[in-house]
Protein backbone atom coordinates (compact mmCIF):
# COMPACT_ATOMS: atom_id res chain seq x y z
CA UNK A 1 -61.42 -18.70 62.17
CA UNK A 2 -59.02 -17.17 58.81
CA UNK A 3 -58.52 -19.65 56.18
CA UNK A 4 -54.97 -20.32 55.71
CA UNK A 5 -53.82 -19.33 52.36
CA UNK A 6 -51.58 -21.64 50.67
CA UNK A 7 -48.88 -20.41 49.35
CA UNK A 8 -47.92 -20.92 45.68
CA UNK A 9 -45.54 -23.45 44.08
CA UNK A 10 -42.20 -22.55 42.24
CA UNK A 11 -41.04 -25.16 39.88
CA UNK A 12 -37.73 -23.60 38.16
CA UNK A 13 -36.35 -25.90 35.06
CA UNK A 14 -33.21 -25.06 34.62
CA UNK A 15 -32.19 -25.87 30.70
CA UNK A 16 -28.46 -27.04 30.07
CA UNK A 17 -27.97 -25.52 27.15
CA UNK A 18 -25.05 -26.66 24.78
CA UNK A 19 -21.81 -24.31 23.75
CA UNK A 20 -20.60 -24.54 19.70
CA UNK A 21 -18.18 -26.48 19.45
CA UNK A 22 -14.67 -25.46 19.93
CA UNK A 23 -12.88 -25.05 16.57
CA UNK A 24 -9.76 -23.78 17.69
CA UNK A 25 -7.83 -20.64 16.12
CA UNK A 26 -5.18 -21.84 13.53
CA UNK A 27 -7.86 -20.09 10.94
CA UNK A 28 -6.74 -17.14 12.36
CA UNK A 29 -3.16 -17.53 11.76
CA UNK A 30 -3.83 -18.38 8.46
CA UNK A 31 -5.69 -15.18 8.08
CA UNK A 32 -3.50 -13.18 9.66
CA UNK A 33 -0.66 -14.70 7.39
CA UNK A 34 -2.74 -13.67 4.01
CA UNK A 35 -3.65 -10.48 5.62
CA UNK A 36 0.11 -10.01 6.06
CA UNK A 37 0.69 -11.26 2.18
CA UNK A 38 -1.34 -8.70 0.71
CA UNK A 39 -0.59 -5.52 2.88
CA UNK A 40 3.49 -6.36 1.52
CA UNK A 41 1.99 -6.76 -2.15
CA UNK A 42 0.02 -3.35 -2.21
CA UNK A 43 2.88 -1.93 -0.43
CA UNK A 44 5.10 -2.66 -2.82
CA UNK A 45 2.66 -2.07 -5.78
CA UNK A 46 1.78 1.67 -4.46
CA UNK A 47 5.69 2.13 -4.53
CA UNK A 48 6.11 1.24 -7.40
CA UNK A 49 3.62 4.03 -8.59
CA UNK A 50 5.87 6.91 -6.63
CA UNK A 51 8.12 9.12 -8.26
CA UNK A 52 12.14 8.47 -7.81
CA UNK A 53 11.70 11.12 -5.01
CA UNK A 54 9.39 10.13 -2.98
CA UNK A 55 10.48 6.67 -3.24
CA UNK A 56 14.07 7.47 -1.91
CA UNK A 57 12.33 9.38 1.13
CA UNK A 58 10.30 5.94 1.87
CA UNK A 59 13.85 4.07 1.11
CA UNK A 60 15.60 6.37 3.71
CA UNK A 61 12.97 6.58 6.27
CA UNK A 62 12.60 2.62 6.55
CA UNK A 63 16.43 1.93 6.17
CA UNK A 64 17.04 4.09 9.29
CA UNK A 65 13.88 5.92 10.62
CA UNK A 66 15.04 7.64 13.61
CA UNK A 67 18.48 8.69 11.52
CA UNK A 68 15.96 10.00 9.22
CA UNK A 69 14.15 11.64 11.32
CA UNK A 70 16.79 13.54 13.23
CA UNK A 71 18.08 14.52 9.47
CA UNK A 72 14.67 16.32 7.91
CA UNK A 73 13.68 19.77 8.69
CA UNK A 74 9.83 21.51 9.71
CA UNK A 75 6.68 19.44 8.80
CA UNK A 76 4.74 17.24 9.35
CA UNK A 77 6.17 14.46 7.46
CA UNK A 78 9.51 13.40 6.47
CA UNK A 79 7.79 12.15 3.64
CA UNK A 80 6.00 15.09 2.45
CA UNK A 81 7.79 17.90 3.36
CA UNK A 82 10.88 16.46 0.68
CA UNK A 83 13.72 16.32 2.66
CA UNK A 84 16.69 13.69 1.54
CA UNK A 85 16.92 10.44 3.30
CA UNK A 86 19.81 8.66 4.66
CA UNK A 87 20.99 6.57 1.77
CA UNK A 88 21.93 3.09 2.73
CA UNK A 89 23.29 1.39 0.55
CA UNK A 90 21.43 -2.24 -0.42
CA UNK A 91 18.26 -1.36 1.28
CA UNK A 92 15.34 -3.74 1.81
CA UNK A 93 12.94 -1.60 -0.20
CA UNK A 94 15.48 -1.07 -2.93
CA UNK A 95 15.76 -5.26 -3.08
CA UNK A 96 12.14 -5.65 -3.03
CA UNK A 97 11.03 -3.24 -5.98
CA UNK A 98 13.85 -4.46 -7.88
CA UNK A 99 12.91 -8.40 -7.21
CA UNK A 100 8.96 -7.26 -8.27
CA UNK A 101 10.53 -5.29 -11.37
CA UNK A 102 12.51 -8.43 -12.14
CA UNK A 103 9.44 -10.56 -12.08
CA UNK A 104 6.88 -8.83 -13.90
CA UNK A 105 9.93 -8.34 -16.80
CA UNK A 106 10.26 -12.24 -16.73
CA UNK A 107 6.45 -12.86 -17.44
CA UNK A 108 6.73 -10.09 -19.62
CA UNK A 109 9.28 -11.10 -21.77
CA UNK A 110 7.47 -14.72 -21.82
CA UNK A 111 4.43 -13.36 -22.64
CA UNK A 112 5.93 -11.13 -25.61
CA UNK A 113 8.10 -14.06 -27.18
CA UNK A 114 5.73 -16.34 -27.17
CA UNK A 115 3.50 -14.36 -28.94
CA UNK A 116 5.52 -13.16 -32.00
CA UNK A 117 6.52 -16.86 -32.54
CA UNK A 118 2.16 -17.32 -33.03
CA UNK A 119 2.66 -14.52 -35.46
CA UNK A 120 5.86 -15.55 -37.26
CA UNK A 121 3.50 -15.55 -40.15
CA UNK A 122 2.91 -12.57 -40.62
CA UNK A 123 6.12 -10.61 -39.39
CA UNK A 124 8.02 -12.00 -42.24
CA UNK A 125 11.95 -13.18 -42.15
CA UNK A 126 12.63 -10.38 -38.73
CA UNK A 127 14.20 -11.85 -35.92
CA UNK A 128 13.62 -10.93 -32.16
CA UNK A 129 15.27 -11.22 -29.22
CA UNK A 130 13.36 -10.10 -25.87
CA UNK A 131 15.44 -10.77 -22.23
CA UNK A 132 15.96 -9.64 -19.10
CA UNK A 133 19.47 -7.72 -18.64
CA UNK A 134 20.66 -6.27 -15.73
CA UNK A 135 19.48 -2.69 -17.43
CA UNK A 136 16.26 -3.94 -17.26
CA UNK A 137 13.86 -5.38 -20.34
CA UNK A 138 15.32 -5.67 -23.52
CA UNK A 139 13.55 -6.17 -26.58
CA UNK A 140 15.75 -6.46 -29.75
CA UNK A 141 13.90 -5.95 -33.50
CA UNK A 142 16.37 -7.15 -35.39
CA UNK A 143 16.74 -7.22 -39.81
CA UNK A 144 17.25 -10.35 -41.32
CA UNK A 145 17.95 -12.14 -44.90
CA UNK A 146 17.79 -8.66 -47.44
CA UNK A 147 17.46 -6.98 -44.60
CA UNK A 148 14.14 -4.79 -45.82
CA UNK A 149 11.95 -6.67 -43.66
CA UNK A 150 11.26 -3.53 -41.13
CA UNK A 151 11.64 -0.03 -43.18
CA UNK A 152 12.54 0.10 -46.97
CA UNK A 153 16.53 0.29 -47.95
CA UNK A 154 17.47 4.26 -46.70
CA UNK A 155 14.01 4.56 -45.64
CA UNK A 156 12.27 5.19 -42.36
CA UNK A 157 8.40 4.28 -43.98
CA UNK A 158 7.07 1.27 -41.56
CA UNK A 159 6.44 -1.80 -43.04
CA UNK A 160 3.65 -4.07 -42.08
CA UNK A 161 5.60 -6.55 -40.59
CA UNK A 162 7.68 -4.00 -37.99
CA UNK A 163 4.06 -2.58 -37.10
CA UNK A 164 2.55 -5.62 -36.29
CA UNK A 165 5.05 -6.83 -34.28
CA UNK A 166 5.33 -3.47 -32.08
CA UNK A 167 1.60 -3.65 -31.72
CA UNK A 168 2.24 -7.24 -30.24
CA UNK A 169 5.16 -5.76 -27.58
CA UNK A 170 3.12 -3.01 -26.86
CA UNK A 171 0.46 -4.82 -25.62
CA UNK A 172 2.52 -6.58 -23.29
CA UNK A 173 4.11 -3.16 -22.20
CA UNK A 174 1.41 -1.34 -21.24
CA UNK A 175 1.06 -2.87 -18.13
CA UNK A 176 4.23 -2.34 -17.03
CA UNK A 177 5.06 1.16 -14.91
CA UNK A 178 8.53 2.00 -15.77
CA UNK A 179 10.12 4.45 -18.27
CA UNK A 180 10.79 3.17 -22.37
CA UNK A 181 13.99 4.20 -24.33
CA UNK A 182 13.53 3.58 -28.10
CA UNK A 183 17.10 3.76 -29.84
CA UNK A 184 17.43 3.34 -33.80
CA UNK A 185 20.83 1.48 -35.46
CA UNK A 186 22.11 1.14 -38.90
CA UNK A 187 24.60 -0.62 -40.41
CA UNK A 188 28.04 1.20 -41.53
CA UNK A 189 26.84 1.42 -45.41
CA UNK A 190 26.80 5.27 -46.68
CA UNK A 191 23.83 7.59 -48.79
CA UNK A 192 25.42 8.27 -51.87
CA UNK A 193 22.22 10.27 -53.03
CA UNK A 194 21.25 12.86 -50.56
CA UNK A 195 24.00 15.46 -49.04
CA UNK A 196 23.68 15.72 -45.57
CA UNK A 197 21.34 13.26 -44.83
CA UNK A 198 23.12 10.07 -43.02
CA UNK A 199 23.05 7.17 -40.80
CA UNK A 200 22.56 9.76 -37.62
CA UNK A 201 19.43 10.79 -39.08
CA UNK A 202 18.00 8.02 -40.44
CA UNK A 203 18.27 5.45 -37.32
CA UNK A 204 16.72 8.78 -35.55
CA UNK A 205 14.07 8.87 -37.73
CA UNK A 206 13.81 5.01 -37.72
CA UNK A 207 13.46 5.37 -33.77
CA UNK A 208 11.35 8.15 -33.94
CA UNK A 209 8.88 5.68 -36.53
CA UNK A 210 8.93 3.07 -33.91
CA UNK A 211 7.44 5.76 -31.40
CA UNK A 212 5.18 7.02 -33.04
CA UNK A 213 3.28 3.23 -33.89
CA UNK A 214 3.87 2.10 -29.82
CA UNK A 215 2.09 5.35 -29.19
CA UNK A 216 -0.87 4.73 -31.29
CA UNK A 217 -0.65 1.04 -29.93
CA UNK A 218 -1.93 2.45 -26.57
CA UNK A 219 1.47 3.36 -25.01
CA UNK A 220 1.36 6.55 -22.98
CA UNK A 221 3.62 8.84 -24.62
CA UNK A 222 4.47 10.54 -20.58
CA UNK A 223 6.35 6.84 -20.32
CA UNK A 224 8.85 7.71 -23.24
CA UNK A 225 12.25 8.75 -21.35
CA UNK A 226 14.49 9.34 -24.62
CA UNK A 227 14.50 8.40 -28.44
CA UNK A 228 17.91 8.00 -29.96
CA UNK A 229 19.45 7.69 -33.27
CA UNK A 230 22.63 5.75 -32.84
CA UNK A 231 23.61 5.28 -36.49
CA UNK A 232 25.92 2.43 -36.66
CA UNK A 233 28.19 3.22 -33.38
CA UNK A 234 26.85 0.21 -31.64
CA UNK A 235 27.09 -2.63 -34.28
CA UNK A 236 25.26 -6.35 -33.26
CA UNK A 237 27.95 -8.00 -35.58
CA UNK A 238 31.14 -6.00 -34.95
CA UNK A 239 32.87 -8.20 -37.34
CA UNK A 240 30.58 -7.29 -39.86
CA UNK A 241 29.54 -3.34 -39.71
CA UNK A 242 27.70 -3.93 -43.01
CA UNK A 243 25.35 -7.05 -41.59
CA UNK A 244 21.92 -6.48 -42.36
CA UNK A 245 21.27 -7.71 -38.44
CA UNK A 246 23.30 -3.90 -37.68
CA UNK A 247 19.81 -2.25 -38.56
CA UNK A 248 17.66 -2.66 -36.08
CA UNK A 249 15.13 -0.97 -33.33
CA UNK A 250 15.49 -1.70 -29.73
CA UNK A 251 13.33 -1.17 -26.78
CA UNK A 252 15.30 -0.56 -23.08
CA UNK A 253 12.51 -0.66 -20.11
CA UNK A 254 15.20 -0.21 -17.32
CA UNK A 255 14.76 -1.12 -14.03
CA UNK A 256 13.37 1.80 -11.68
CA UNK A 257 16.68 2.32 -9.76
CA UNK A 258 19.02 1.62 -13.13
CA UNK A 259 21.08 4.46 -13.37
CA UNK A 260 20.51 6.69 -16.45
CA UNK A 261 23.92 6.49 -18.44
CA UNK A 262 23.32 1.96 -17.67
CA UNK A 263 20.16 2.51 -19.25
CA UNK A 264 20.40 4.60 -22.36
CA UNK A 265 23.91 3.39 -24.19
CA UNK A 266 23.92 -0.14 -23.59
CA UNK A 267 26.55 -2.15 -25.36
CA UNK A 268 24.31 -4.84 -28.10
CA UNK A 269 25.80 -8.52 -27.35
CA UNK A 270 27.57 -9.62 -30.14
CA UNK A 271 26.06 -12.66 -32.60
CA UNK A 272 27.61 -15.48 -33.68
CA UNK A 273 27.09 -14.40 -37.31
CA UNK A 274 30.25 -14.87 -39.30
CA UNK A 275 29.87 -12.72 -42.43
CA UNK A 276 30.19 -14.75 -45.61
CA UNK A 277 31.10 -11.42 -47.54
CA UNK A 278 32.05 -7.78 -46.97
CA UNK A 279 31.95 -5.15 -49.70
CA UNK A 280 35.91 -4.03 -49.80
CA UNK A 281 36.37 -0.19 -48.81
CA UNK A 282 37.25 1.90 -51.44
CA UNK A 283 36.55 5.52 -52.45
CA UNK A 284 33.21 5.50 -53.67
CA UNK A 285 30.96 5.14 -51.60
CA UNK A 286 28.97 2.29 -49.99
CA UNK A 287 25.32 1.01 -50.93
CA UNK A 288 21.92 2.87 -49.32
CA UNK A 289 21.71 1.78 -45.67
CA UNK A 290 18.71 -0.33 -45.00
């Protein structure tokens, strides 16, 4: 008789195993938020870096992209093949470079004053001014007392205490993106010495001075839009054309969608400087402009 095999026992163990606990997702709105953040900052960063060109075809294209698109010709890109945008007139991206501009010329300007009053010391009796206009940044260097404090009397030779102070701005400039206008002023007093030499060249070469020591602070000369010699058209104490606080250098970083003739001429406020004395015209002439 067979022998009866016995058959084998299963035993299965089935092991409960326990799922992470749930954390839920508002991490990931969070995320997404900063995500969000920084894509807008480089945005606007890398348009910042664009050329007036190429910023008004991004302008156009996001103002009204399928206007825009129906207005370029052949290519590829609207972008790249140059056509003109739609121009529209307070456009988001306009607002938004303009609000960073405004921003980084406010820390700027902070940053700048509060470092020539550490080095009051050594700048000597100068005065300046540094605000935000609606040209853009404004830096005034501005005589004060005898009014030799920057350049010698008819002289465009820098003194120590004008260099050291553009060496301070410039620092602070350097890491900003947009164009520099340098413009020179004198006060109305004559040369009596040298024929054909005047105010229009000396506040040139004044301006041109000023250049030359930003440039060798580490300012890239390709940012320099225009120097100007403005001899004593543009007084800072109209009352008072022969003020020593008439001679003085000024720095204009203008906002990137400032229009040129806003930028380049702008009218100095006037001070609240009531002259004490003013030499009385006659027909000889004046004293050396400082």
């Amino acid at each position: 008789m067979a022998r009866k095999t016995a058959k084998p026992i299963i035993i299965k163990r089935v092991r409960k195993g326990g799922h992470a606990p749930h954390h839920g997702g508002s991490w990931k709105v969070a995320y997404a938020d900063f995500v969000t953040a920084m894509m807008a900052f480089f945005m606007v960063m890398w348009i910042l870096g664009m050329d007036e060109s190429t910023r008004q075809a991004v302008e156009g294209y996001f103002t009204n992209p399928a206007g825009y698109k129906r207005g370029y010709g052949s290519g590829a890109s609207p972008i790249a093949n140059g056509a003109s945008p739609a121009h529209v007139a307070n456009s988001q991206i306009k607002v938004m470079i303009h609000r960073a501009e405004a921003k980084a010329f406010d820390e700027a300007a902070a940053k700048i004053t509060g470092k020539l009053k550490d080095a009051k010391g050594r700048l000597g009796s100068a005065k300046f001014e540094v605000l935000v206009a609606d040209e853009g940044l404004r830096i005034e260097l501005i005589e004060d007392g005898p009014g030799d404090t920057f350049f010698p009397s008819g002289s465009a030779i820098v003194k120590p205490g004008l260099r050291e102070g553009i060496r301070i701005i410039a620092a602070e400039l350097i890491p900003l993106h947009n164009s520099l206008i340098i413009e020179g002023h004198t006060d109305a007093a004559r040369y009596s010495t040298q024929a054909g030499y005047t105010n229009w060249e000396l506040s040139a070469d004044r301006a041109n001075a000023a250049r030359r020591v930003l440039e060798e602070a580490g300012l890239p000369s390709a940012r320099l839009r225009e120097v100007r010699g403005l001899a004593d058209t543009r007084p800072r104490v109209p009352n008072d054309p022969f003020a020593s606080q008439n001679r003085r250098i000024t720095l204009v970083l203008p906002f990137s969608n400032a229009e040129t003739s806003d930028a380049t001429a702008p009218q100095a406020p006037p001070a609240s400087h009531v002259p004490t004395a003013r030499p009385a015209p006659g027909p000889t002439p004046g004293p050396a402009p400082g």
